[in-house]
PDB file of N, CA and C in Angstrom:
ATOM      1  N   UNK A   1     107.303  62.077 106.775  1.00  0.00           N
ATOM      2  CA  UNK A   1     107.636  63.161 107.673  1.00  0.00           C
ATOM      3  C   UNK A   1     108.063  64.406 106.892  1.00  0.00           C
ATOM      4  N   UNK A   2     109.195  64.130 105.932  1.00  0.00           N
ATOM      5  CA  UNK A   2     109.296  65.334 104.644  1.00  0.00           C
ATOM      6  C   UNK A   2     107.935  66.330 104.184  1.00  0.00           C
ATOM      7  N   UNK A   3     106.612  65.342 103.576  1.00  0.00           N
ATOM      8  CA  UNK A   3     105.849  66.035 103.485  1.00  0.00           C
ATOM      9  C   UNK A   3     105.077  66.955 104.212  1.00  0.00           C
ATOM     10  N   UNK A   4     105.109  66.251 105.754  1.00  0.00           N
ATOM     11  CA  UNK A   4     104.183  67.253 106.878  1.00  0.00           C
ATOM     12  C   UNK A   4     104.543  68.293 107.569  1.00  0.00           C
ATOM     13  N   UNK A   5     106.429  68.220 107.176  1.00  0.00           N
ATOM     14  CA  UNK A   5     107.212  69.537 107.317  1.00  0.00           C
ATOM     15  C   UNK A   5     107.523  70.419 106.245  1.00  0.00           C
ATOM     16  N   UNK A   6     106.733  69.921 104.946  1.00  0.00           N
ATOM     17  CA  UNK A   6     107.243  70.567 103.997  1.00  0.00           C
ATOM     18  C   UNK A   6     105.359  71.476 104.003  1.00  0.00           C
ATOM     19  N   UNK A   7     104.281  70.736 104.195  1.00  0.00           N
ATOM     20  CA  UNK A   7     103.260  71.311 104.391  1.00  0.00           C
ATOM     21  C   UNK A   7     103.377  72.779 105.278  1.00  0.00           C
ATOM     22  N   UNK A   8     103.681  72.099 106.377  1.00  0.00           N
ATOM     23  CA  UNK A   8     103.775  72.903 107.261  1.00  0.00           C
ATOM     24  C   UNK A   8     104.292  74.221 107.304  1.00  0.00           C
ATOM     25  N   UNK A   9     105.749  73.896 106.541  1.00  0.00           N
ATOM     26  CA  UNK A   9     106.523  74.944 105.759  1.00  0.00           C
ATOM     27  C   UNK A   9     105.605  76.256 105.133  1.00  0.00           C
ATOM     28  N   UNK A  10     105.293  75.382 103.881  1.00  0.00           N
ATOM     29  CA  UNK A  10     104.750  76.191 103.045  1.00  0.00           C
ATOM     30  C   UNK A  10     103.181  76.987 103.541  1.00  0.00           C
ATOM     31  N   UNK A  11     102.277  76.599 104.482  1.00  0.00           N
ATOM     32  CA  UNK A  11     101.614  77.252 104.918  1.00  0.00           C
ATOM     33  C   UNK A  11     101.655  78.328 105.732  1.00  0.00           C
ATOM     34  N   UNK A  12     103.301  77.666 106.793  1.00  0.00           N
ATOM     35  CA  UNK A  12     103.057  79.143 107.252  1.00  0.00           C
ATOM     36  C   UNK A  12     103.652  80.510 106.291  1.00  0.00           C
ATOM     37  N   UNK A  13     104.926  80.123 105.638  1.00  0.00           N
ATOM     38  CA  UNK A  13     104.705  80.802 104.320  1.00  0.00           C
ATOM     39  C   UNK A  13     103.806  81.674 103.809  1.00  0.00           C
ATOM     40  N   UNK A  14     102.636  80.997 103.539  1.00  0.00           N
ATOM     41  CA  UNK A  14     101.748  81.632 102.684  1.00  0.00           C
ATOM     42  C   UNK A  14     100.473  82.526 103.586  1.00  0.00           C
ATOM     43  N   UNK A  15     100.651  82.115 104.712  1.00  0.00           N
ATOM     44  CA  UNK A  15     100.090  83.055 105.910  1.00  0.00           C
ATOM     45  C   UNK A  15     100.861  84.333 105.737  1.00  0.00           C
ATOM     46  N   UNK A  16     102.287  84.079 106.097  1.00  0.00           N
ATOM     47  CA  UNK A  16     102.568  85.358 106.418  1.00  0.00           C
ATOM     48  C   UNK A  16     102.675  86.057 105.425  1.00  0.00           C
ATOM     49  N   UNK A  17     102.805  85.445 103.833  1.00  0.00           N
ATOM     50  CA  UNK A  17     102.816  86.147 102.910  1.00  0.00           C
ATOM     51  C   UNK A  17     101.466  87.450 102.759  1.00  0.00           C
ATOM     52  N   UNK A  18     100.493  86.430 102.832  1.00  0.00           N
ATOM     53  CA  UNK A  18      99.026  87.263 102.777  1.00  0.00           C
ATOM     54  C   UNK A  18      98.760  88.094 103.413  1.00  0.00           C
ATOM     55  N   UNK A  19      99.200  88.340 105.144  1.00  0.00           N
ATOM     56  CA  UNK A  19      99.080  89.298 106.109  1.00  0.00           C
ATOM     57  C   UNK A  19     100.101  90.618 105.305  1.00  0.00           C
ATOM     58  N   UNK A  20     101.410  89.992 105.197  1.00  0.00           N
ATOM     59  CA  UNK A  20     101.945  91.567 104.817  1.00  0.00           C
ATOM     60  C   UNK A  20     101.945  92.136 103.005  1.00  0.00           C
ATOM     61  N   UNK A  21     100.903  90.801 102.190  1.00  0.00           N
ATOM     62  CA  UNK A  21     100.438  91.828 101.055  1.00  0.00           C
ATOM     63  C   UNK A  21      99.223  92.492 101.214  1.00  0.00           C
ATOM     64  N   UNK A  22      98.737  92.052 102.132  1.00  0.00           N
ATOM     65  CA  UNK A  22      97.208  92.784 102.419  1.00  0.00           C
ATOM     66  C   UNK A  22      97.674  94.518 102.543  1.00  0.00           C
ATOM     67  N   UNK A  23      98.959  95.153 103.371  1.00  0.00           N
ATOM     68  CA  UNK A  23      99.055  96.335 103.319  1.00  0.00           C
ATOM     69  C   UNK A  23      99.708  96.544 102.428  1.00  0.00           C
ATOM     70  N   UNK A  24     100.450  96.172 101.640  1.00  0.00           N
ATOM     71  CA  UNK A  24     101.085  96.283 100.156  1.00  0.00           C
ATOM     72  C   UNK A  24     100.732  96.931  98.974  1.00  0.00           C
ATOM     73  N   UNK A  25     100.378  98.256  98.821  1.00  0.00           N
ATOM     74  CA  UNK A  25      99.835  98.553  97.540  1.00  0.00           C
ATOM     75  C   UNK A  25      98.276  98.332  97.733  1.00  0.00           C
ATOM     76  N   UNK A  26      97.777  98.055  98.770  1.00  0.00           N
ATOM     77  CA  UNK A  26      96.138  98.466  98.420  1.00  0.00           C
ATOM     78  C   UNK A  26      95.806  99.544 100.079  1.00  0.00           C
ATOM     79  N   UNK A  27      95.426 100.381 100.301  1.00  0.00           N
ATOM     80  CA  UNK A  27      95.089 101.228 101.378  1.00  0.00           C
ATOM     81  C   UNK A  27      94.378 100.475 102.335  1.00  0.00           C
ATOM     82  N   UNK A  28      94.593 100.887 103.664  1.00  0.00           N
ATOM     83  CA  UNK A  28      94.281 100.046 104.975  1.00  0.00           C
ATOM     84  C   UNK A  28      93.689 100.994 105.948  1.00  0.00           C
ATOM     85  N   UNK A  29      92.748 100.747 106.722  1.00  0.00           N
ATOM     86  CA  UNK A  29      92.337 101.475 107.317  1.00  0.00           C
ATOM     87  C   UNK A  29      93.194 101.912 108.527  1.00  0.00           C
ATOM     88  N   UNK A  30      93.622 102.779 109.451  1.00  0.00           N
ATOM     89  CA  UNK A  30      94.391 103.162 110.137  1.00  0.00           C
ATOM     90  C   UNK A  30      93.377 102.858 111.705  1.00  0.00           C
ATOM     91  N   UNK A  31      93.328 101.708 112.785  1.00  0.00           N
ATOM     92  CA  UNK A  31      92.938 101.602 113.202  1.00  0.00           C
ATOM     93  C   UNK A  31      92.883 102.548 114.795  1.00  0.00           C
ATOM     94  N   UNK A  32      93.964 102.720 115.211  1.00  0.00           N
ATOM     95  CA  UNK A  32      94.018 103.864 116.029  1.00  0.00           C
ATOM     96  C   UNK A  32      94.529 105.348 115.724  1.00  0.00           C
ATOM     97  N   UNK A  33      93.623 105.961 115.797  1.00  0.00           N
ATOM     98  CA  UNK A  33      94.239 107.467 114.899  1.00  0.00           C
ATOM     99  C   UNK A  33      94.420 107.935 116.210  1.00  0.00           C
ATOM    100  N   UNK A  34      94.471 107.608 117.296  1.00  0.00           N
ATOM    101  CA  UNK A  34      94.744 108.448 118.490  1.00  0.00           C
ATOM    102  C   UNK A  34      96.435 108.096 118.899  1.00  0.00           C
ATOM    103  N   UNK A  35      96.783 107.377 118.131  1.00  0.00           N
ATOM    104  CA  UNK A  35      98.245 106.653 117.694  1.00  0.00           C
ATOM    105  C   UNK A  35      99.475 108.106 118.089  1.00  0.00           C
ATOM    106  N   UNK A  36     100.522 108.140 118.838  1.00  0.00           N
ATOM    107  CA  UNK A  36     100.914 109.394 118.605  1.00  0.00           C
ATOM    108  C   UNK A  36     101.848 109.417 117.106  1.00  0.00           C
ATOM    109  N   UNK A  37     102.180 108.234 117.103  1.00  0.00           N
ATOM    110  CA  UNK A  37     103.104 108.210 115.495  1.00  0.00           C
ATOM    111  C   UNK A  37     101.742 108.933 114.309  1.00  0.00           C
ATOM    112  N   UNK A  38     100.409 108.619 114.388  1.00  0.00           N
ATOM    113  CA  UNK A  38      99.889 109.042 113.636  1.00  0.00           C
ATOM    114  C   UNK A  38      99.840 110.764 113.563  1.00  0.00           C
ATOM    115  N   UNK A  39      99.424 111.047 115.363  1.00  0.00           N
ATOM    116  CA  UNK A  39      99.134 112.450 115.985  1.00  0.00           C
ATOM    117  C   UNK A  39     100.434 113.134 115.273  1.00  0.00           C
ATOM    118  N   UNK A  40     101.700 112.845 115.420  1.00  0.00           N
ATOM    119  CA  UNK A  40     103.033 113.052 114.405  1.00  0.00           C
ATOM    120  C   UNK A  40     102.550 113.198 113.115  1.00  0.00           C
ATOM    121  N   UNK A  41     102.264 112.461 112.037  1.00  0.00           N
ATOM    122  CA  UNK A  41     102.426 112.476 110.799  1.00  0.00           C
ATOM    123  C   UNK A  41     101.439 114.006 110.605  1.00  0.00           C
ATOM    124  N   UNK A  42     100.018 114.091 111.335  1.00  0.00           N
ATOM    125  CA  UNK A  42      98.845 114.907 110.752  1.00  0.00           C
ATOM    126  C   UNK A  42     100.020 116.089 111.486  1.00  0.00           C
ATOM    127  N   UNK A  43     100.946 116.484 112.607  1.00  0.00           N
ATOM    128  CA  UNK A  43     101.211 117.891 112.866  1.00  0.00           C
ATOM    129  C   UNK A  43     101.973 117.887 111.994  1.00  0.00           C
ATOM    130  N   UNK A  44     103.006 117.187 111.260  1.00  0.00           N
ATOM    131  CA  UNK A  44     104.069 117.164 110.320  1.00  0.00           C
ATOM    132  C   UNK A  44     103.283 117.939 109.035  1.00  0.00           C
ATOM    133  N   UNK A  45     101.983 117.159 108.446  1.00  0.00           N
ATOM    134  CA  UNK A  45     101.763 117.638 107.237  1.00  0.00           C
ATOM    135  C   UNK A  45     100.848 119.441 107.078  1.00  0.00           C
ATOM    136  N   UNK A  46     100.558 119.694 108.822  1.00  0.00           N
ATOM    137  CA  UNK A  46     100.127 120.982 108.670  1.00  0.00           C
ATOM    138  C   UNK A  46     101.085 121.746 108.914  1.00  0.00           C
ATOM    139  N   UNK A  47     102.535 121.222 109.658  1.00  0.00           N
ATOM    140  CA  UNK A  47     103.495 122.694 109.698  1.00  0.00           C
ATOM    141  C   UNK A  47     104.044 122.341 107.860  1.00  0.00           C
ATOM    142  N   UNK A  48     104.708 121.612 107.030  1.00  0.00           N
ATOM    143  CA  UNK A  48     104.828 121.388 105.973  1.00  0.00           C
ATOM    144  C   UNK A  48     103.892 122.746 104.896  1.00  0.00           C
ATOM    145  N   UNK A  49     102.967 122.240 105.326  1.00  0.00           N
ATOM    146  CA  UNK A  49     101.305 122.828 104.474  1.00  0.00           C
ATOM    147  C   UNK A  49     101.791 124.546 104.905  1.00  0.00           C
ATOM    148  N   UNK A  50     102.039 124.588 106.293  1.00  0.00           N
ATOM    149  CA  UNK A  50     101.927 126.230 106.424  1.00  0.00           C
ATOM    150  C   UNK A  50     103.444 126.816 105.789  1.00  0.00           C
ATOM    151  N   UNK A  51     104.648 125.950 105.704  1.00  0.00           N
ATOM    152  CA  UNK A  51     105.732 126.143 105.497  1.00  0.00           C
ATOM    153  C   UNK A  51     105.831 126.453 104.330  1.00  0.00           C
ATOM    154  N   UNK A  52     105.105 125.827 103.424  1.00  0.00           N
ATOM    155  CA  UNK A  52     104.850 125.954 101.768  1.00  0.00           C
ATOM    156  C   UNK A  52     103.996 127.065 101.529  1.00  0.00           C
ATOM    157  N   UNK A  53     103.295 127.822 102.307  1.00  0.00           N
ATOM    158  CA  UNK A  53     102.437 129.082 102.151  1.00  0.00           C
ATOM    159  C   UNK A  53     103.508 129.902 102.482  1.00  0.00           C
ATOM    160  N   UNK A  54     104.387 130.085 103.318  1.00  0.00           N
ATOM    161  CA  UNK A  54     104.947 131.487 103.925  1.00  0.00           C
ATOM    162  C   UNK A  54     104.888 132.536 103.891  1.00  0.00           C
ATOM    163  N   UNK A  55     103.992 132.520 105.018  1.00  0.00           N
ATOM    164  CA  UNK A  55     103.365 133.973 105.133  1.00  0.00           C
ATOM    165  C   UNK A  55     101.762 134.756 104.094  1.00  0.00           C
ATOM    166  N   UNK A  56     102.011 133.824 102.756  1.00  0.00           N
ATOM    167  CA  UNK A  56     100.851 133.688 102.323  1.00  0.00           C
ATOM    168  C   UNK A  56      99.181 133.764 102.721  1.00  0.00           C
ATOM    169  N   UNK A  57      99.209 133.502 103.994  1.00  0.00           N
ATOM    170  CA  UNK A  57      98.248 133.157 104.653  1.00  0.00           C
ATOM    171  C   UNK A  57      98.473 132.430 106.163  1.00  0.00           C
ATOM    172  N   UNK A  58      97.273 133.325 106.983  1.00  0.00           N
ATOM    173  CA  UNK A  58      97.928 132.728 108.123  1.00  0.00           C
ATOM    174  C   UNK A  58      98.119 130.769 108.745  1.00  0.00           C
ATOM    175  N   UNK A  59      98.719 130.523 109.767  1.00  0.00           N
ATOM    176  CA  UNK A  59      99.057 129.098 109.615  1.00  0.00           C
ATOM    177  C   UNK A  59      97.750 128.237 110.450  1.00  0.00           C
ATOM    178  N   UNK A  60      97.974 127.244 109.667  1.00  0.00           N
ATOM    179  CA  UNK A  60      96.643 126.036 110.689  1.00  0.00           C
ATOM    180  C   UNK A  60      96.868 125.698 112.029  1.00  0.00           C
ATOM    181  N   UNK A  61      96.341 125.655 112.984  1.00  0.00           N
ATOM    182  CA  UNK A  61      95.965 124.649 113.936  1.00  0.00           C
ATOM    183  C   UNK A  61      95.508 123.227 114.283  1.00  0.00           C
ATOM    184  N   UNK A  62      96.347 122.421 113.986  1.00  0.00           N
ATOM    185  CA  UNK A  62      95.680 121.177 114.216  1.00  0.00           C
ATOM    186  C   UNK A  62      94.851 120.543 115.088  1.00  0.00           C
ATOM    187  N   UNK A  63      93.611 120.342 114.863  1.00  0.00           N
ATOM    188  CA  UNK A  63      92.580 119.805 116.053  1.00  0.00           C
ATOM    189  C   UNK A  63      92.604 118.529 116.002  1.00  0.00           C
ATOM    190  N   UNK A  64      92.441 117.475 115.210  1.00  0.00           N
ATOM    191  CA  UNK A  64      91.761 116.029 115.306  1.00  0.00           C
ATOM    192  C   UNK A  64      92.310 115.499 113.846  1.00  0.00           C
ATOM    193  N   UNK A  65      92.941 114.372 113.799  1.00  0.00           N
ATOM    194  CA  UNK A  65      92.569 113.501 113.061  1.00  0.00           C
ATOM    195  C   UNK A  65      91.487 112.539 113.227  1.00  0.00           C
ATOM    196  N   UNK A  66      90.245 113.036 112.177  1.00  0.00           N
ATOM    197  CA  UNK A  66      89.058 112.047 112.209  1.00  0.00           C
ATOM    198  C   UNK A  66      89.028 111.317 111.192  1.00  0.00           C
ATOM    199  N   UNK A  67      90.008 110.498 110.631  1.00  0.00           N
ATOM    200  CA  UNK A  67      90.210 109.182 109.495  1.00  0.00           C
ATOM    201  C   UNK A  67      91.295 109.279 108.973  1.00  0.00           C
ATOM    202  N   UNK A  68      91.605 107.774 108.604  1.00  0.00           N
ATOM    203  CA  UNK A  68      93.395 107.725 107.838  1.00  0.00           C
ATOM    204  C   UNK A  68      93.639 106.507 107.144  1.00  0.00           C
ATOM    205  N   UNK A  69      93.860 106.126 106.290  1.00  0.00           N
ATOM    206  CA  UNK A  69      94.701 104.526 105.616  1.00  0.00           C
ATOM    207  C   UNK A  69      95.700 104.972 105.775  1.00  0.00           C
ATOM    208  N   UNK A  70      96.442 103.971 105.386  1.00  0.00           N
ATOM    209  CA  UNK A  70      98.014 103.641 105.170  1.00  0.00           C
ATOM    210  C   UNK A  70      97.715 102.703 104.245  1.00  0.00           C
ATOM    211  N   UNK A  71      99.154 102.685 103.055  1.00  0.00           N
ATOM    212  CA  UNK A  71      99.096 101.665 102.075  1.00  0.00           C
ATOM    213  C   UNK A  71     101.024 101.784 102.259  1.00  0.00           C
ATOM    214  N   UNK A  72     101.412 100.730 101.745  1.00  0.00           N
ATOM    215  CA  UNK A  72     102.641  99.946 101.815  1.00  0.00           C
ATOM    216  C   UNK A  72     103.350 100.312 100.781  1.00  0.00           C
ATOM    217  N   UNK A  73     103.872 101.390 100.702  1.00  0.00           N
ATOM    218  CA  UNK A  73     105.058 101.623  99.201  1.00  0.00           C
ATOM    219  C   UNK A  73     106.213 101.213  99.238  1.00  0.00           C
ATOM    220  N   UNK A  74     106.898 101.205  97.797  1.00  0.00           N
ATOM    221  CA  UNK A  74     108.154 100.926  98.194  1.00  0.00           C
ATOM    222  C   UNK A  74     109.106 101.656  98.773  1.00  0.00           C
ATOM    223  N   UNK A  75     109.912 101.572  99.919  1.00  0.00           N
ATOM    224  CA  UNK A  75     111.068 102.166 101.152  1.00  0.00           C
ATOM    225  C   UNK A  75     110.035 103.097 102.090  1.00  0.00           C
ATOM    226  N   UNK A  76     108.791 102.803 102.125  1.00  0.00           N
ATOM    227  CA  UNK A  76     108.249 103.239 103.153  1.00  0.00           C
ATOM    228  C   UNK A  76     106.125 103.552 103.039  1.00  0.00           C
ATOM    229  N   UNK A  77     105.820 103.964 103.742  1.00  0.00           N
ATOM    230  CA  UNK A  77     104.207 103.668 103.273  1.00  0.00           C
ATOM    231  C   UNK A  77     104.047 104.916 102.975  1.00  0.00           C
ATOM    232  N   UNK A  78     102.803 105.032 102.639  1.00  0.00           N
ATOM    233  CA  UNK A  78     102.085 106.566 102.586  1.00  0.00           C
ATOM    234  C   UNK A  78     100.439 106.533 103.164  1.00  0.00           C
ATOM    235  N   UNK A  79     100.772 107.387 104.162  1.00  0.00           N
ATOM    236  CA  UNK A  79      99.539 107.899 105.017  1.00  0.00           C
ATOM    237  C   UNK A  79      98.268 108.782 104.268  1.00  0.00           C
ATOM    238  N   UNK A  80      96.944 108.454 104.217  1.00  0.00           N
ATOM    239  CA  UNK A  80      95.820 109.028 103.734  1.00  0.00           C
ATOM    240  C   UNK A  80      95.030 109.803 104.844  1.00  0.00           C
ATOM    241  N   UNK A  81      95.464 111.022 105.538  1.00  0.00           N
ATOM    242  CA  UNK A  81      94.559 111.229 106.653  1.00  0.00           C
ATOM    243  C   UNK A  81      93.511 112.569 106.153  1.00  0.00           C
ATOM    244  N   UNK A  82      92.458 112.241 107.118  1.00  0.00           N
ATOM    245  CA  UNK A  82      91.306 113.363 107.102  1.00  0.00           C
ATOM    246  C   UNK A  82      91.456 114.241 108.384  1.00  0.00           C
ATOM    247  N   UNK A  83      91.379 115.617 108.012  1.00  0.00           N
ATOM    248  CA  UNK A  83      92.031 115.835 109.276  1.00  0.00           C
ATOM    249  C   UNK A  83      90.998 117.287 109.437  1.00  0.00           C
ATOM    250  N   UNK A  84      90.814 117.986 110.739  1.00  0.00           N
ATOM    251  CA  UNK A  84      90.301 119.176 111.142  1.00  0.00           C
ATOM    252  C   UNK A  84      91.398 119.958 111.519  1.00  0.00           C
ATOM    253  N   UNK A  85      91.433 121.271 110.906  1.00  0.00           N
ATOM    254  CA  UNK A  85      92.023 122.490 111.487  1.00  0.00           C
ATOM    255  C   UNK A  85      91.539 123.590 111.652  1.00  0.00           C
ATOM    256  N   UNK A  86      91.746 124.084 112.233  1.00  0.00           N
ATOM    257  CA  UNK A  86      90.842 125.727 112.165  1.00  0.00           C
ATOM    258  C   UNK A  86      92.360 126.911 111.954  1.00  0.00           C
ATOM    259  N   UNK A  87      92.137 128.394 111.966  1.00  0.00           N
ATOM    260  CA  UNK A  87      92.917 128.836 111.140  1.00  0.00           C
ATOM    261  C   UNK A  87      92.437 130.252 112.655  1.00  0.00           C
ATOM    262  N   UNK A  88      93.442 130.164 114.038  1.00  0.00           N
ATOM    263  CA  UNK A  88      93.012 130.779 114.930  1.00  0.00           C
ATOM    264  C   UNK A  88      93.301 132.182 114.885  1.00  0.00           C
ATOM    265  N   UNK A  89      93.376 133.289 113.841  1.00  0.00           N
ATOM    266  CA  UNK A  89      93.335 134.362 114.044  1.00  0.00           C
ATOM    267  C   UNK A  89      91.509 134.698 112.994  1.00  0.00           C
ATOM    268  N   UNK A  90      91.318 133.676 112.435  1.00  0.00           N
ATOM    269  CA  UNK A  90      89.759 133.967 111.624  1.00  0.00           C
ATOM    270  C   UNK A  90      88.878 133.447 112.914  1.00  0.00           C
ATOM    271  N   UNK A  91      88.953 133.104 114.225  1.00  0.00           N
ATOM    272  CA  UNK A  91      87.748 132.849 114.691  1.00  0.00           C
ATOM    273  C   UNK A  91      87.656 131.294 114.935  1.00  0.00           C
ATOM    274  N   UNK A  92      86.998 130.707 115.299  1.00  0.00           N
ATOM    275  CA  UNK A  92      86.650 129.526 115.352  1.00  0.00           C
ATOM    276  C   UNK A  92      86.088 128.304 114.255  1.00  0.00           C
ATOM    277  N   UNK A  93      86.508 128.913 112.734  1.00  0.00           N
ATOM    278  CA  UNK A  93      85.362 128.301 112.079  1.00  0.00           C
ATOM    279  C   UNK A  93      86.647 126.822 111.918  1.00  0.00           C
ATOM    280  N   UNK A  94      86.085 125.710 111.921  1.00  0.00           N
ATOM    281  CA  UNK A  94      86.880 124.691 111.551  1.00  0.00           C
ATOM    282  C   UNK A  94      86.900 124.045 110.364  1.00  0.00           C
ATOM    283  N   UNK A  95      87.688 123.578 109.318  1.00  0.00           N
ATOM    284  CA  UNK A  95      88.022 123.448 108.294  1.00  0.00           C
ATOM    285  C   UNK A  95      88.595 121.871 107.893  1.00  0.00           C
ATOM    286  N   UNK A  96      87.770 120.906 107.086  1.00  0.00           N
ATOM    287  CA  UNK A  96      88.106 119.876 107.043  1.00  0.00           C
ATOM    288  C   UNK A  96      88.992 119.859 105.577  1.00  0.00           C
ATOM    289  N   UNK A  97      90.365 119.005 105.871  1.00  0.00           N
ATOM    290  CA  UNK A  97      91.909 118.776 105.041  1.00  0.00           C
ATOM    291  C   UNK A  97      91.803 117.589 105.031  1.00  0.00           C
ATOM    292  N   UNK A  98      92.461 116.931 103.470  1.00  0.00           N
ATOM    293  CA  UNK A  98      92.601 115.897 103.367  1.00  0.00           C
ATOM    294  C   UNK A  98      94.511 115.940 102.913  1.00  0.00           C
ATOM    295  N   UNK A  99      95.143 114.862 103.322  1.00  0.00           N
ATOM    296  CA  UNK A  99      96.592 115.241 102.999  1.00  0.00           C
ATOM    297  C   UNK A  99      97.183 113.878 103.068  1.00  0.00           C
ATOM    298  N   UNK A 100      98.028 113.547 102.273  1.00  0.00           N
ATOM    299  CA  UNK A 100      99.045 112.425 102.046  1.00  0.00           C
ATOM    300  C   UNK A 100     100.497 112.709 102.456  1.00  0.00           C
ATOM    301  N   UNK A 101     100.848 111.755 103.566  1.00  0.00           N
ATOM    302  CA  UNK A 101     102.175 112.176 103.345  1.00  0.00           C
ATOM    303  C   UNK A 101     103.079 110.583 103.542  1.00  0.00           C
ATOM    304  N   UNK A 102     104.341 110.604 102.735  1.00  0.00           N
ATOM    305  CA  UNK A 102     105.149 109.550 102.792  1.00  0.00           C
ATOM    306  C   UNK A 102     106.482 109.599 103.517  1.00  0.00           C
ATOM    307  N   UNK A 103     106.183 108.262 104.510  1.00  0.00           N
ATOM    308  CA  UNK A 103     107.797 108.022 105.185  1.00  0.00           C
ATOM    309  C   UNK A 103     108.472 106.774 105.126  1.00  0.00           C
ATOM    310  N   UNK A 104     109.494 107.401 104.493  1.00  0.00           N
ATOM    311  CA  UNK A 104     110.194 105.981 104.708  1.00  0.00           C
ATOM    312  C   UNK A 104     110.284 105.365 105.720  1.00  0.00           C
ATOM    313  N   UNK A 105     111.410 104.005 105.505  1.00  0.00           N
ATOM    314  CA  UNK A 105     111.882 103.541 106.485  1.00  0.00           C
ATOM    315  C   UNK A 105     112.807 104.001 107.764  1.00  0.00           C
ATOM    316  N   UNK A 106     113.473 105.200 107.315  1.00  0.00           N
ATOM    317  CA  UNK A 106     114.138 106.269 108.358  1.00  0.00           C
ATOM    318  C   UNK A 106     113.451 106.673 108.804  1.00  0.00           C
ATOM    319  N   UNK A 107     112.365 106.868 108.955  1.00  0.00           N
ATOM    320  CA  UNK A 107     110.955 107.881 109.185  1.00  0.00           C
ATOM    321  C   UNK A 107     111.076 109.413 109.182  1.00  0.00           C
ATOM    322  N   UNK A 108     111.857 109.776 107.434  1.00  0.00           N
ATOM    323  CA  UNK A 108     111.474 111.055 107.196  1.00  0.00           C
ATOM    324  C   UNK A 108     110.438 111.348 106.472  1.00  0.00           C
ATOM    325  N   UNK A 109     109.793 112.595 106.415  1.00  0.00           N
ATOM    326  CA  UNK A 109     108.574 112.192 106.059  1.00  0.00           C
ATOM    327  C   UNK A 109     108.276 113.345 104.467  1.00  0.00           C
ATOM    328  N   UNK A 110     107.520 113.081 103.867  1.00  0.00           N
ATOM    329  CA  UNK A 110     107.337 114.091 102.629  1.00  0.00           C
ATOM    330  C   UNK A 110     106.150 114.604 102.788  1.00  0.00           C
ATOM    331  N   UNK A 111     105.431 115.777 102.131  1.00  0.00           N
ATOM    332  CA  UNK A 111     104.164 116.273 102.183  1.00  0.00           C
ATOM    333  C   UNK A 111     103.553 115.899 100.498  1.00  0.00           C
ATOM    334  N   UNK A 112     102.762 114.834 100.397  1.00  0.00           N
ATOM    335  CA  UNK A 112     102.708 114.602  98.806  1.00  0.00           C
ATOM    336  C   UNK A 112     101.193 115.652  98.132  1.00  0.00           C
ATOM    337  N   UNK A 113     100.566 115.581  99.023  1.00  0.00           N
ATOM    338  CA  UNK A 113      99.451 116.306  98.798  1.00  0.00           C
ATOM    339  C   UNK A 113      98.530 116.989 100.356  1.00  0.00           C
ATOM    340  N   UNK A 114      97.536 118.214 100.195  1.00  0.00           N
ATOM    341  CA  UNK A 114      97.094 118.994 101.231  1.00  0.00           C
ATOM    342  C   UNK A 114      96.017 119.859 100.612  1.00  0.00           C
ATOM    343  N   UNK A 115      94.995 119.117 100.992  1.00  0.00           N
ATOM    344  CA  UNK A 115      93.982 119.926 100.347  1.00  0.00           C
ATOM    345  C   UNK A 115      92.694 120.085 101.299  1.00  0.00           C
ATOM    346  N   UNK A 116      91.979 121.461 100.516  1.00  0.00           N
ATOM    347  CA  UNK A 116      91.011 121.760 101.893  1.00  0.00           C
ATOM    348  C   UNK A 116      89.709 120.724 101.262  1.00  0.00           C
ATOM    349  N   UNK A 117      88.803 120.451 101.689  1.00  0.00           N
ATOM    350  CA  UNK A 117      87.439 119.372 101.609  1.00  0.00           C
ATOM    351  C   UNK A 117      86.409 120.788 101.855  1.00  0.00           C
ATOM    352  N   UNK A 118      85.113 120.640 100.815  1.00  0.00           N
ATOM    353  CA  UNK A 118      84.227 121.143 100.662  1.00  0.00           C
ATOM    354  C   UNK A 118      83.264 120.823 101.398  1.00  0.00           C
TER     355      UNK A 118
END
């Protein structure tokens, strides 16, 4: 009986181990980007993005997140999103951004990178 509870033990163990290293340090696809915690992170990293220009240039509009991972860091993950903005005093032209940002476990968040895509 020891052994078939000690089996038992250790498998589920090693289940749950595998589910939460799978997001651990390797990037995951972000399955609902219509997520509002996600819709959050992409407005966070374009007011950030315009906050760090000031006045530099006028500020983005966020339209769509169209793609994102998440990978598992330590005290919190970091978000990989692809994102559309357009820039509404130039007109309509829309502009594809790629941007990282990290939140901890408090869920404050950092702007690690923001860049425009060719």
């Amino acid at each position: 009986m020891k052994n078939i509870t000690f089996l038992v033990t250790m498998t589920t163990f090693l289940a749950i181990l595998s589910t939460t290293a799978a997001s651990w340090g390797s990037w995951q696809p972000i399955k609902n980007l219509n997520d509002e915690h996600i819709k959050e992170i992409a407005g966070f990293a374009v007011q950030a993005y315009d906050e760090q220009a000031s006045g530099r240039r006028p500020p983005l509009k966020l339209l769509k997140v169209e793609s994102g991972q998440f990978e598992g860091v330590a005290g919190g993950k970091d978000y990989l999103l692809t994102l559309t903005a357009v820039v509404p005093r130039e007109g309509s032209r829309v502009n594809l951004y790629e941007t990282i940002v990290y939140e901890n476990v408090s869920n404050q968040k950092k702007l690690l990178s923001f860049k425009k895509l060719l």
